[in-house]
N, C-alpha and C. Protein backbone atom coordinates (compact mmCIF):
# COMPACT_ATOMS: atom_id res chain seq x y z
N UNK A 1 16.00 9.52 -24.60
CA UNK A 1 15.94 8.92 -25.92
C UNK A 1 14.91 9.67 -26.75
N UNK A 2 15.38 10.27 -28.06
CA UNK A 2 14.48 10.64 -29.09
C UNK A 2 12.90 9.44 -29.13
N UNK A 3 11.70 10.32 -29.91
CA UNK A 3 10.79 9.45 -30.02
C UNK A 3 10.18 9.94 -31.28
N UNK A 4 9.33 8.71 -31.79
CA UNK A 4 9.10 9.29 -32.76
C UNK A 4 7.32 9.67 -32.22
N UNK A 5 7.00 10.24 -33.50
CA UNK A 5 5.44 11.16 -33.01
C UNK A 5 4.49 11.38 -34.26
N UNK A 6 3.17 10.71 -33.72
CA UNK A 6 2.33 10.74 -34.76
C UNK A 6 0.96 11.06 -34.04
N UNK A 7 -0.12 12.03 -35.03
CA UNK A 7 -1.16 11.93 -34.08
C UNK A 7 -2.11 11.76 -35.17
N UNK A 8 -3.53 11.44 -34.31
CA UNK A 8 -4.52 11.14 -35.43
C UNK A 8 -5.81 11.39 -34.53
N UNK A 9 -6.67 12.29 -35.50
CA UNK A 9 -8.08 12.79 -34.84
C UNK A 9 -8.99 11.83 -34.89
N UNK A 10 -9.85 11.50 -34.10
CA UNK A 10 -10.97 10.42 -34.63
C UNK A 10 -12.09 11.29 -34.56
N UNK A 11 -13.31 11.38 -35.34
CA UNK A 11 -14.16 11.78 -35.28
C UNK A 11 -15.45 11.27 -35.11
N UNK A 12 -15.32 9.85 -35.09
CA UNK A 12 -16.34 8.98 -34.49
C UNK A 12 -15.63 7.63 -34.03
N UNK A 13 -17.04 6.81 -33.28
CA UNK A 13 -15.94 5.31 -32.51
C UNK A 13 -15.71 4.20 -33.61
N UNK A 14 -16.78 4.78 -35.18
CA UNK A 14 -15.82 4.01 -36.06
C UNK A 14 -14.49 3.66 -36.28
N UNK A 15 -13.99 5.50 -36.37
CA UNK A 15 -12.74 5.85 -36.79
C UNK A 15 -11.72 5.56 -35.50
N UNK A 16 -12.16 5.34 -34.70
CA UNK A 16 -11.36 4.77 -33.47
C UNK A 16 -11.40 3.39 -33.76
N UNK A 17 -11.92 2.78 -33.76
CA UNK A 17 -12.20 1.32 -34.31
C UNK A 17 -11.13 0.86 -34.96
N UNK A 18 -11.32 1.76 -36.20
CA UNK A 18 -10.28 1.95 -37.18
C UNK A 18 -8.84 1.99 -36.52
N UNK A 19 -8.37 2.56 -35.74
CA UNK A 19 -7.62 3.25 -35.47
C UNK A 19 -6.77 1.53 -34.24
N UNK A 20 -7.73 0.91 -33.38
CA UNK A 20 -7.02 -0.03 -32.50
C UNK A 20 -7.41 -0.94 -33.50
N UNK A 21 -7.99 -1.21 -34.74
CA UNK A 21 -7.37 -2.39 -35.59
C UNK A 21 -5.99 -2.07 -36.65
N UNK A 22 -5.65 -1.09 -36.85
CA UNK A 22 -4.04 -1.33 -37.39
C UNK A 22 -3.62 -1.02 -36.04
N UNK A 23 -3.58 -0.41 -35.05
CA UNK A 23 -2.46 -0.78 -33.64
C UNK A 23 -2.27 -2.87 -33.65
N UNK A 24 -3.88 -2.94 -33.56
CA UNK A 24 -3.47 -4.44 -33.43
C UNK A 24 -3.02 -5.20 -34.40
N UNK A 25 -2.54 -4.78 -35.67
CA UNK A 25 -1.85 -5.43 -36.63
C UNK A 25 -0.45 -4.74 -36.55
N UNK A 26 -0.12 -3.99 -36.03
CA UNK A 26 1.61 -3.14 -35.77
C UNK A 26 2.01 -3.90 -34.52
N UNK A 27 0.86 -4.09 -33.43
CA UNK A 27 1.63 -5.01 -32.39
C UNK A 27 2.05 -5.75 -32.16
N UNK A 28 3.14 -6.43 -31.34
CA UNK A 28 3.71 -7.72 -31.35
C UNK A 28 3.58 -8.02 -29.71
N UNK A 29 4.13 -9.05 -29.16
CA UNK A 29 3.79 -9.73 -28.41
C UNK A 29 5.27 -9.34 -27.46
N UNK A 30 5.04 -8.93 -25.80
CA UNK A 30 6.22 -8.14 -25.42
C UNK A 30 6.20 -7.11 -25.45
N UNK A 31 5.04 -6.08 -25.90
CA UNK A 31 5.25 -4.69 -26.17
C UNK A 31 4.14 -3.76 -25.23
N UNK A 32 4.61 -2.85 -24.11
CA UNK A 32 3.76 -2.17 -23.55
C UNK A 32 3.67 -1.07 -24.29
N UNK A 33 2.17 -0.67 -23.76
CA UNK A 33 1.31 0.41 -24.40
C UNK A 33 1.10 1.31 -23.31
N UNK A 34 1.60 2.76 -23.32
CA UNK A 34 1.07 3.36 -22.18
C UNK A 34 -0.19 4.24 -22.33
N UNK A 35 -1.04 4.13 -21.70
CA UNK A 35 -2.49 4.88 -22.40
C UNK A 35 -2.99 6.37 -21.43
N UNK A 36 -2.37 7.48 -21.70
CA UNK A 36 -2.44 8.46 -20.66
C UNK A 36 -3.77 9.59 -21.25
N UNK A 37 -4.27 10.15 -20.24
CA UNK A 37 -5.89 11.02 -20.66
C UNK A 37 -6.91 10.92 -19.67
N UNK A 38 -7.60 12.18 -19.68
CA UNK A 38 -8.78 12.33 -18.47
C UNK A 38 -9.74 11.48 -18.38
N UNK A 39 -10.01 11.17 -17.01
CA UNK A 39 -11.47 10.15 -17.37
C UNK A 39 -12.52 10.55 -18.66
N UNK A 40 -12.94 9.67 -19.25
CA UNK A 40 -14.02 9.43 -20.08
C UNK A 40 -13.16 9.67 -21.50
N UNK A 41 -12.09 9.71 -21.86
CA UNK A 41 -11.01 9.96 -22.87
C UNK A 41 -10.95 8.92 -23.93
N UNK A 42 -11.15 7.79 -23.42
CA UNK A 42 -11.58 7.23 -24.23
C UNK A 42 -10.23 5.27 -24.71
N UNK A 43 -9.90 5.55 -23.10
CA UNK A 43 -8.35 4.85 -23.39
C UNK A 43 -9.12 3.46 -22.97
N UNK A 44 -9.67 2.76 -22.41
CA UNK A 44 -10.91 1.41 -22.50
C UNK A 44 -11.09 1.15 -24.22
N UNK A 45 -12.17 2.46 -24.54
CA UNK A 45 -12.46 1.85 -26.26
C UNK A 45 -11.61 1.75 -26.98
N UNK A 46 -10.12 2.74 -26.80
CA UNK A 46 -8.98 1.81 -27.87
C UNK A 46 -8.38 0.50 -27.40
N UNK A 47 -8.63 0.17 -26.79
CA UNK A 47 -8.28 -1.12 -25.84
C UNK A 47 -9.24 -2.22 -26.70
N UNK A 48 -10.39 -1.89 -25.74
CA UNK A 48 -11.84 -2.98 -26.92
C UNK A 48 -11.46 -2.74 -28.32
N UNK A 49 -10.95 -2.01 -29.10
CA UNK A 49 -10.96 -1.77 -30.24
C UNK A 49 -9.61 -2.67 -30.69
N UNK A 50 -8.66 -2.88 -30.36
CA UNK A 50 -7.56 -3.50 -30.27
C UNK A 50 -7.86 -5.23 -30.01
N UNK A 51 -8.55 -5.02 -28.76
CA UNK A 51 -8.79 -7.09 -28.73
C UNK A 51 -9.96 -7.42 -29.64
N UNK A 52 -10.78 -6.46 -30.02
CA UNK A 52 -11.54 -7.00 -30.86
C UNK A 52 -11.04 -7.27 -31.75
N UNK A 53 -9.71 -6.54 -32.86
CA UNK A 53 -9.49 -6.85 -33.64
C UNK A 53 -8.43 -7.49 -33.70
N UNK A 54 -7.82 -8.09 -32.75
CA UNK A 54 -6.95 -9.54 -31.87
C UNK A 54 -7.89 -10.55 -31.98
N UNK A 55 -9.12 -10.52 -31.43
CA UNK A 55 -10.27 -11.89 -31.48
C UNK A 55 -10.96 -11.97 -30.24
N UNK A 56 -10.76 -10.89 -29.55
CA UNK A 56 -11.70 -10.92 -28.36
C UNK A 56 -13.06 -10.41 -28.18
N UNK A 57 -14.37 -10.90 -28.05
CA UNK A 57 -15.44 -10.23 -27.95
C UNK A 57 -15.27 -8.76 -27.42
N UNK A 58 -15.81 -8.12 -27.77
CA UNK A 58 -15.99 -6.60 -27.07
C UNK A 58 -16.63 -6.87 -26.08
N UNK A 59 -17.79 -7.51 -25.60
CA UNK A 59 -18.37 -7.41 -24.42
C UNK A 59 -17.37 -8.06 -23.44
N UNK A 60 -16.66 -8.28 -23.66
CA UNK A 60 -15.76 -9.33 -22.63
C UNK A 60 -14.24 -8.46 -21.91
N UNK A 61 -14.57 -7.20 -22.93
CA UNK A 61 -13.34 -6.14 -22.81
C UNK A 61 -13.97 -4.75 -21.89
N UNK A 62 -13.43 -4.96 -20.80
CA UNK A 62 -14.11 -3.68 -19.94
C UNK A 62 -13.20 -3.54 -19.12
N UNK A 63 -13.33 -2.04 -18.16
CA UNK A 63 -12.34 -1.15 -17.84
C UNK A 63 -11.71 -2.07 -16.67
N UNK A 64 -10.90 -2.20 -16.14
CA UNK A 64 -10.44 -2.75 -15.12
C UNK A 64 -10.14 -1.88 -14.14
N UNK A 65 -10.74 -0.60 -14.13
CA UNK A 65 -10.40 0.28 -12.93
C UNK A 65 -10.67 -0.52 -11.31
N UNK A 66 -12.08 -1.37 -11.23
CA UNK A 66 -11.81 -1.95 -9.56
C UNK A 66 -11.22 -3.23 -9.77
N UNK A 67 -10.84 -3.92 -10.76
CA UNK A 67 -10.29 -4.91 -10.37
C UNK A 67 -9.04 -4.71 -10.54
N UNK A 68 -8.57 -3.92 -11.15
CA UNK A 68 -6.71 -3.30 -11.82
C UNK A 68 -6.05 -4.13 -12.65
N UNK A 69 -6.58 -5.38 -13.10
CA UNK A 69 -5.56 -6.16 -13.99
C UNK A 69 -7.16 -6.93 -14.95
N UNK A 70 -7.01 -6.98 -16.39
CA UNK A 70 -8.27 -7.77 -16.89
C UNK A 70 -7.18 -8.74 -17.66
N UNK A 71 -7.29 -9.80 -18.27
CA UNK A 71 -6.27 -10.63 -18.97
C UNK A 71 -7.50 -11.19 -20.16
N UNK A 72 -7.15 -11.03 -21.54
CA UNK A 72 -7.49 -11.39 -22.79
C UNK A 72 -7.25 -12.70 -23.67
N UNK A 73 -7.55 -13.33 -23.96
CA UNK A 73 -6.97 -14.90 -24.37
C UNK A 73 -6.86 -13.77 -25.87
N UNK A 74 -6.03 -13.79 -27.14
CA UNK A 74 -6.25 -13.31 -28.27
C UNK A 74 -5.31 -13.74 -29.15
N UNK A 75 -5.03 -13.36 -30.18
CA UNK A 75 -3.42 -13.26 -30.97
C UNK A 75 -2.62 -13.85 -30.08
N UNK A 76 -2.14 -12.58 -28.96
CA UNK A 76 -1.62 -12.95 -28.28
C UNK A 76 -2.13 -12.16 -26.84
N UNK A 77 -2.07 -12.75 -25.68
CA UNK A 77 -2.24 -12.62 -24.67
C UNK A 77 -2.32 -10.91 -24.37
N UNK A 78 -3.25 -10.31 -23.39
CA UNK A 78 -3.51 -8.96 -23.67
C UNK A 78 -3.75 -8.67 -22.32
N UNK A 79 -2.98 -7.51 -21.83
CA UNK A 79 -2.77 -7.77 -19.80
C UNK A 79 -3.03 -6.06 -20.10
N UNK A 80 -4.34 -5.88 -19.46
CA UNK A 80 -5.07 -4.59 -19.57
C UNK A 80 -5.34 -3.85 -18.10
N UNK A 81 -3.98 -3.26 -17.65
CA UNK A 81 -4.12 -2.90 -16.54
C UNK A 81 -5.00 -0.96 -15.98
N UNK A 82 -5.32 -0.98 -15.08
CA UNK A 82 -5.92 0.18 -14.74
C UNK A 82 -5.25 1.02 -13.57
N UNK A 83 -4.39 2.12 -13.19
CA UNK A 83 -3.59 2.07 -12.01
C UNK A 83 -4.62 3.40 -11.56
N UNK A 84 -5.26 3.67 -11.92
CA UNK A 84 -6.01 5.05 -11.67
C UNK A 84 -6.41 4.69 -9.86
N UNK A 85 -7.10 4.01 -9.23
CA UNK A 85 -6.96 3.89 -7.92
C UNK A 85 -5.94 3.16 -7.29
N UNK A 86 -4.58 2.75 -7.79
CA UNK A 86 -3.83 2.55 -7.04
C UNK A 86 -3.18 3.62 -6.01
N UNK A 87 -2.82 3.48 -4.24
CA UNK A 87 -2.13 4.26 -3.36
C UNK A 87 -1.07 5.02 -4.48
N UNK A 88 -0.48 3.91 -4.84
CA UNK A 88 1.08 4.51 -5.22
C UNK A 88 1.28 4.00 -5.93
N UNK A 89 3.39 4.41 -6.53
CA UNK A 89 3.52 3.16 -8.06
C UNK A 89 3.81 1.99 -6.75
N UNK A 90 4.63 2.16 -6.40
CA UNK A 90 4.54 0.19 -5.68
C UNK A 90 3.66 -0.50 -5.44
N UNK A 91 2.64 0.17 -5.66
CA UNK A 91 1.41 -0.71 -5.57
C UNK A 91 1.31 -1.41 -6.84
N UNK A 92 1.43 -0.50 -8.03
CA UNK A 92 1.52 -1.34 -9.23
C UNK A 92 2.55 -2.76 -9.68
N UNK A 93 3.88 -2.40 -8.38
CA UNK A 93 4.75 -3.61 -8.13
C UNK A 93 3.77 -4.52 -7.71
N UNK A 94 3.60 -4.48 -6.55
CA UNK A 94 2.58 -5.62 -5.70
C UNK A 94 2.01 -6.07 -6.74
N UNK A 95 0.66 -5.63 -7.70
CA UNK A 95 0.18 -6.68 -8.89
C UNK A 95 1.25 -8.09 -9.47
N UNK A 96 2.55 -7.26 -9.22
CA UNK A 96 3.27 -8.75 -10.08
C UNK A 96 3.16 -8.03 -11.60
N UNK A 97 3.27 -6.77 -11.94
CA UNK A 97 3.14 -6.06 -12.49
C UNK A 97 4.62 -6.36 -13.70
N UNK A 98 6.09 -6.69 -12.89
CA UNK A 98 6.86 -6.72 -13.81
C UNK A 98 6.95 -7.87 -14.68
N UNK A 99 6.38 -8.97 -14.27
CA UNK A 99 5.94 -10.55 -14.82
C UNK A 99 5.23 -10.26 -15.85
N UNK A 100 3.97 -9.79 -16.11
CA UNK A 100 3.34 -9.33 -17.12
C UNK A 100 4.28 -8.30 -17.90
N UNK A 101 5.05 -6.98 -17.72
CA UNK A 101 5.85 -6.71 -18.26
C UNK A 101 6.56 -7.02 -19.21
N UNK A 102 7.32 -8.09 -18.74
CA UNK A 102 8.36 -9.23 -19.35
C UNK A 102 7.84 -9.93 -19.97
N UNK A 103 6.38 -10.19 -20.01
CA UNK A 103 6.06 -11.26 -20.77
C UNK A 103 5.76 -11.41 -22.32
N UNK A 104 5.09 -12.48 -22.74
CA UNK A 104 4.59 -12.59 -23.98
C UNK A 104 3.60 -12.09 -24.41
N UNK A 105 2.96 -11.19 -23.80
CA UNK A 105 1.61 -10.57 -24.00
C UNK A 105 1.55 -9.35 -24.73
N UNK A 106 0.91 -8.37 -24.67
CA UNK A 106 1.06 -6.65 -24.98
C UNK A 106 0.26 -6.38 -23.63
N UNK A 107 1.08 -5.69 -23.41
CA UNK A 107 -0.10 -4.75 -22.04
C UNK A 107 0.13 -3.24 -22.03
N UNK A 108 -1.39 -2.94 -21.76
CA UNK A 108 -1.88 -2.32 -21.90
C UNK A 108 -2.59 -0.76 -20.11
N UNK A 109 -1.31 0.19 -20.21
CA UNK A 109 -1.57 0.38 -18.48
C UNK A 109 -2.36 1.80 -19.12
N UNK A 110 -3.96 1.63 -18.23
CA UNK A 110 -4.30 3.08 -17.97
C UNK A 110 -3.52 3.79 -17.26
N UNK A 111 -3.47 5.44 -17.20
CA UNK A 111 -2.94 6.17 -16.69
C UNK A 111 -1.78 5.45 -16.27
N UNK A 112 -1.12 5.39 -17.30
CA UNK A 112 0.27 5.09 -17.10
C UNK A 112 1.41 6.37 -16.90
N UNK A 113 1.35 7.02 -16.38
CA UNK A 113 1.72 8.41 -15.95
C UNK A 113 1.92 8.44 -14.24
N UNK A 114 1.25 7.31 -13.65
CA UNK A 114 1.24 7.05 -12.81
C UNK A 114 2.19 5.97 -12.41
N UNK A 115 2.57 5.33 -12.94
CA UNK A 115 3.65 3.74 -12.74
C UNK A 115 4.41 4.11 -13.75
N UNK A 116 4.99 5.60 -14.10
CA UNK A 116 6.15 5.61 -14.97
C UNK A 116 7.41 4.96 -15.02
N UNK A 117 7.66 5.10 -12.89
CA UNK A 117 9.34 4.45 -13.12
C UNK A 117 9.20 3.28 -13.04
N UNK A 118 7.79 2.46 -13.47
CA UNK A 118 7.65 1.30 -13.56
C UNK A 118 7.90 0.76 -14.76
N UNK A 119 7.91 1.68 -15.75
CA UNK A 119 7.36 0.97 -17.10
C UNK A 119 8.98 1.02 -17.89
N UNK A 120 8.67 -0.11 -19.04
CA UNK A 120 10.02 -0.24 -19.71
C UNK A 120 10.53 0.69 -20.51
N UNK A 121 11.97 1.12 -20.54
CA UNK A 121 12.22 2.13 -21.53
C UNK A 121 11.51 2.32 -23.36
N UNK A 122 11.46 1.14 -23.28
CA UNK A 122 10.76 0.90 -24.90
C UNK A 122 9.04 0.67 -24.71
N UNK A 123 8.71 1.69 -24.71
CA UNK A 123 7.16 1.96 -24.51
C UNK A 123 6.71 2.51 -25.72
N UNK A 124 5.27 2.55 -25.71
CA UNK A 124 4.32 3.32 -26.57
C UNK A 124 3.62 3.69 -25.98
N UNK A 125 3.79 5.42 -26.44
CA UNK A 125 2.51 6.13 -25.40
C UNK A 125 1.45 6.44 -26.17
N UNK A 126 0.76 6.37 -25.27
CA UNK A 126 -0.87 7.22 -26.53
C UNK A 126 -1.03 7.94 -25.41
N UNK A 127 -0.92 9.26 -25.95
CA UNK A 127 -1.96 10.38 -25.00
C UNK A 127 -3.55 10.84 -26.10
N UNK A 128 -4.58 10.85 -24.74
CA UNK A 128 -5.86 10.75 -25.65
C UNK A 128 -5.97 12.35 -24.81
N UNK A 129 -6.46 13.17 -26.19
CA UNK A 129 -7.14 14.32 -25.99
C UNK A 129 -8.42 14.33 -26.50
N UNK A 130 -9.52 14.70 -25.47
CA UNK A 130 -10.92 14.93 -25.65
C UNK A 130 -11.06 16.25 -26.24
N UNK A 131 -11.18 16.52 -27.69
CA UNK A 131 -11.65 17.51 -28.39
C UNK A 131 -12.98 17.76 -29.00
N UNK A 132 -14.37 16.81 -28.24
CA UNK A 132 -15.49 17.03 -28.41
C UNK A 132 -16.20 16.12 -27.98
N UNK A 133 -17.51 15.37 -28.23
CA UNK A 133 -17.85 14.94 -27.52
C UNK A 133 -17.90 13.39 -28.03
N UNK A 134 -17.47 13.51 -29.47
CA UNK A 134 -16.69 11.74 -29.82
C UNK A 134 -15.49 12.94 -30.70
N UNK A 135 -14.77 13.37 -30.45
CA UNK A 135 -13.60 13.72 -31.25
C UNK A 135 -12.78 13.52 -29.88
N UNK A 136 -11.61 12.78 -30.29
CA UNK A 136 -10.65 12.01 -30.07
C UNK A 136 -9.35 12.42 -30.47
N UNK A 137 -8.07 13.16 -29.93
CA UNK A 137 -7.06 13.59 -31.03
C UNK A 137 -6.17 12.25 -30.24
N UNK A 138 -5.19 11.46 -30.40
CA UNK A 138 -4.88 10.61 -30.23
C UNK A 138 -3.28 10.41 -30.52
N UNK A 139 -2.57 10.53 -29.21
CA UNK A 139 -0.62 11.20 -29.89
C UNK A 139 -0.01 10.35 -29.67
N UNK A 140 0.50 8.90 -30.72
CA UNK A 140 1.53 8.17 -30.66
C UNK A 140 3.14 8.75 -30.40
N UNK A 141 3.34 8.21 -29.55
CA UNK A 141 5.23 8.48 -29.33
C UNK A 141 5.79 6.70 -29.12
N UNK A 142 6.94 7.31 -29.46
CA UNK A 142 7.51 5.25 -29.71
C UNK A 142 9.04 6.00 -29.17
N UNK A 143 9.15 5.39 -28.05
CA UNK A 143 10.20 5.51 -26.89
C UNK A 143 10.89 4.27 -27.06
N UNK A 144 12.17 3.90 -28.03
CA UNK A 144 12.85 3.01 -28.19
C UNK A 144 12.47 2.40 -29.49
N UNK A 145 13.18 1.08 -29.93
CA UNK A 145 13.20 0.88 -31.40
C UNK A 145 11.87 0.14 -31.99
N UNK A 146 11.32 -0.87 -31.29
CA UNK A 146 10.47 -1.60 -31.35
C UNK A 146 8.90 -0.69 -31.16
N UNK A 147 8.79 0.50 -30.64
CA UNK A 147 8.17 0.83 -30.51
C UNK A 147 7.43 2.24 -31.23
N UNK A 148 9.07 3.03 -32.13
CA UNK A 148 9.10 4.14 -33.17
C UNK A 148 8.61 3.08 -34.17
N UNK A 149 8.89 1.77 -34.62
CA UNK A 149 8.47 0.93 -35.53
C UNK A 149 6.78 0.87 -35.96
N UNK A 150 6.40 0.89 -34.66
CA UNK A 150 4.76 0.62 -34.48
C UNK A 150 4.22 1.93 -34.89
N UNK A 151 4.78 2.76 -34.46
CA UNK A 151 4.11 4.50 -34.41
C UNK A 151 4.36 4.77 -36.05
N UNK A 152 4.93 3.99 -36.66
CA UNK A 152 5.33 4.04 -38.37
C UNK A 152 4.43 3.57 -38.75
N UNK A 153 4.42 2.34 -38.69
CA UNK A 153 3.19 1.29 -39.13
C UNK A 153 1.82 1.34 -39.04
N UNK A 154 1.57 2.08 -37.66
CA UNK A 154 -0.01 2.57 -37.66
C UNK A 154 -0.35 4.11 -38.38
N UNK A 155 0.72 4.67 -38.37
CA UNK A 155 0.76 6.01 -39.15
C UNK A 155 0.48 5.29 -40.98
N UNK A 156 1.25 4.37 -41.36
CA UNK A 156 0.92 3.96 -42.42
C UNK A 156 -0.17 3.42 -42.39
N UNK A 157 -1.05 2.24 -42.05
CA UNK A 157 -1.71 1.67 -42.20
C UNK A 157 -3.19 2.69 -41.75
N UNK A 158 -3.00 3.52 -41.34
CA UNK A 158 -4.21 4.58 -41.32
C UNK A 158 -4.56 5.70 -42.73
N UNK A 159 -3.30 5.97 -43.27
CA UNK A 159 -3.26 6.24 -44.55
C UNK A 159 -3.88 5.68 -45.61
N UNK A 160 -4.16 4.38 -45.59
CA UNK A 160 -4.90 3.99 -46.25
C UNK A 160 -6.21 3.56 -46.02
N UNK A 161 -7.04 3.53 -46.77
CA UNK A 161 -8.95 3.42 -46.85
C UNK A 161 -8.72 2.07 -46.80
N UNK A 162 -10.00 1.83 -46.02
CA UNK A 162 -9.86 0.93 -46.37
C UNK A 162 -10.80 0.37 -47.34
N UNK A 163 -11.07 -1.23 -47.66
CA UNK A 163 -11.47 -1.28 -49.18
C UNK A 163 -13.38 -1.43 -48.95
């Protein structure tokens, strides 16, 4: 399936800030996010940047690499998974991984590159490229309809300053 493709540099964790508060106004509830990039890339702070601007404290938003699943009360429900030490993808089954999937939430899989033939055809990927030491290049793709929608909407809503 065609996708659509948008990218956007951040040059500080303002502009990232910036950047997971229109995601969290393009998102809807049901919609996975796949978040792919090298450790320290930066796929946690668009996450915090996203439930914060859902309604979740930032201190309350942290990586879930040893525990593999964090869950968000927000907007709407926010299932922030980490597969980076999982054995395998069936391991990401075992979580109960397709329940959250299906659900009413948005979730959110680190290194989702890893639980690919897990994930739903209608995804959103963000690949994070580290181009300095807060520069951030950041590559929306929207794999299905619901999800080229979002990669529109945050492409728009970054276009504009805000006030």
């Amino acid at each position: 399936m065609s996708s659509a493709a948008w990218s956007f540099v951040s040059q500080t964790e303002p502009q990232t800030a910036r950047l997971g508060q229109a995601l969290a106004q393009a998102l809807e509830p049901g919609m996975v996010v796949a978040l792919v990039g090298p450790l320290g890339a930066g796929k946690t702070r668009l996450v915090r940047a996203v439930a914060h601007a859902a309604g979740v404290a930032d201190q309350h938003v942290n990586s879930p690499t040893y525990v593999l699943i964090q869950e968000y009360e927000a907007r709407w429900p926010i299932y922030h998974f980490d597969t980076y030490r999982l054995p395998d993808s069936s391991a990401f089954s075992d979580l109960g991984a397709e329940e959250y999937l299906a659900g009413d939430g948005v979730c959110f899989v680190e290194w989702a590159d890893r639980v690919a033939d897990y994930l739903p055809a209608d995804l959103l990927r963000i690949e994070i490229e580290v181009c300095g030491e807060t520069v951030r290049r950041f590559t929306f793709s929207g794999h299905g309809p619901r999800s080229q929608q979002v990669v529109g909407q945050v492409a728009g809503l970054m276009d504009v300053e805000p006030a």
